[in-house]
Protein backbone atom coordinates (compact mmCIF):
# COMPACT_ATOMS: atom_id res chain seq x y z
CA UNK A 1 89.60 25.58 66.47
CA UNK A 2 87.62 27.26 63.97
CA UNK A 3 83.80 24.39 64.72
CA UNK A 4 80.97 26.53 63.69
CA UNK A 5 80.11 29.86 62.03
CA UNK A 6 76.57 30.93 62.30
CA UNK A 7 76.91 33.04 58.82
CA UNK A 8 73.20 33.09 58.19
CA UNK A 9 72.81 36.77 57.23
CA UNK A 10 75.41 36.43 54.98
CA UNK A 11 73.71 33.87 52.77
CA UNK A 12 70.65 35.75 52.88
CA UNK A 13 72.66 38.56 51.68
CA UNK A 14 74.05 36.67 48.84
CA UNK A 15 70.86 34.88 47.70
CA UNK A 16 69.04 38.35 47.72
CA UNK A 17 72.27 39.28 45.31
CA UNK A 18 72.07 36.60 42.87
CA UNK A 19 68.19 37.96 43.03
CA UNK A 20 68.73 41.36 42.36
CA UNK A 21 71.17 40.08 39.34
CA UNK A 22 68.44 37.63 37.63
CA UNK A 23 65.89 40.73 38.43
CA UNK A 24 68.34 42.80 36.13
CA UNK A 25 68.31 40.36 33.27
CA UNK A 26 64.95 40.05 33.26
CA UNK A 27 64.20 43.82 33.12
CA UNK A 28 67.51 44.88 30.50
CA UNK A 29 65.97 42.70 27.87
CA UNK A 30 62.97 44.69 28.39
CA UNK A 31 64.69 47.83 28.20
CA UNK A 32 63.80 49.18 31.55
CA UNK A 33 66.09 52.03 32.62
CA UNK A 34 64.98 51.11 36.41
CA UNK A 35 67.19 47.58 35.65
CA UNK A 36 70.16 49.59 36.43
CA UNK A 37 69.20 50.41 40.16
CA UNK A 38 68.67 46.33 40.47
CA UNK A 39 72.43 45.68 39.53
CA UNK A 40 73.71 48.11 41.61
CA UNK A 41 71.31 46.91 45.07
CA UNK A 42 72.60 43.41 43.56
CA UNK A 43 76.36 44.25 44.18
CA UNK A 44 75.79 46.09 47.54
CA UNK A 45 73.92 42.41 48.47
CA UNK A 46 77.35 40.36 47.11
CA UNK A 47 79.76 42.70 49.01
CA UNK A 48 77.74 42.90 52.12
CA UNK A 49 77.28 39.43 52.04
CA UNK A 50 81.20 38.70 51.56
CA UNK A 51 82.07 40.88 54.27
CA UNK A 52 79.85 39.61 56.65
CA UNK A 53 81.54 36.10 55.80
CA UNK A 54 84.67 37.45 56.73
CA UNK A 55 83.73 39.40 59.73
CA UNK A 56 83.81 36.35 61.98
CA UNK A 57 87.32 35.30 60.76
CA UNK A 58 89.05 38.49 60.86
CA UNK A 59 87.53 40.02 64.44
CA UNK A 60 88.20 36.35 66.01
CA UNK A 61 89.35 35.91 69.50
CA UNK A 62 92.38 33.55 70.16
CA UNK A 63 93.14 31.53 73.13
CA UNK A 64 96.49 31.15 74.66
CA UNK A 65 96.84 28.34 71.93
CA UNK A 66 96.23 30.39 69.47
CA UNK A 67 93.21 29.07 68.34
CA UNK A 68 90.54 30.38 67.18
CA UNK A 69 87.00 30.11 68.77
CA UNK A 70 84.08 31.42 66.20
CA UNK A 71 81.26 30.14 68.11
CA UNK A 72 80.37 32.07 70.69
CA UNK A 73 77.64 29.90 72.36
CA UNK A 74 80.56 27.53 73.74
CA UNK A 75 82.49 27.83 76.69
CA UNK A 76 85.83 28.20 75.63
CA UNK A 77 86.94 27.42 79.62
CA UNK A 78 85.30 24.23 79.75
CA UNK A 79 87.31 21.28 80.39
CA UNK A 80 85.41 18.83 77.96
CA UNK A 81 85.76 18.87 73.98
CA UNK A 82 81.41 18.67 73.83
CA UNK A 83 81.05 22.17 76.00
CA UNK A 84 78.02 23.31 77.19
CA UNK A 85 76.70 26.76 76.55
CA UNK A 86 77.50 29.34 78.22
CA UNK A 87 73.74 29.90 79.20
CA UNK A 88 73.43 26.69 81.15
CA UNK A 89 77.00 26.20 82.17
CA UNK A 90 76.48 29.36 84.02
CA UNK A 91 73.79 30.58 86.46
């Protein structure tokens, strides 16, 4: 089962996006020729950001289920649904 994604570098990659975009606005109505580099870090930021989304989804493990497990701090082997991670299930 798909429980948790830890996708925090993706949202900071997104937010700096939408950034970079608002940082464009401002400067075209300004006329700034440097406004054009800020649009194009701004897309590199949205299409990092997207792909790190689906990074997680697409490079999954299954189980002999065929479920998917995204977060890798739980054991999948454990015999209870609330697993313990793998750092103190394990010495």
């Amino acid at each position: 089962m798909i429980k948790v994604l830890k996708l925090q570098k993706g949202v900071i990659a997104i937010i700096l996006g939408i950034i970079g975009v608002v940082v464009y606005m401002l400067l075209r109505e300004q006329n700034e020729e440097v406004s054009m580099y800020f649009l194009e870090a701004s897309g590199v930021f949205l299409i990092a950001g997207a792909l790190m989304f689906l990074y997680p989804i697409l490079f999954a493990k299954k189980d002999s289920d065929g479920c998917v497990q995204l977060n890798p701090e739980i054991d999948p082997d454990a015999p209870d649904p609330d697993a313990q991670p793998l750092e103190e299930s394990r010495p």
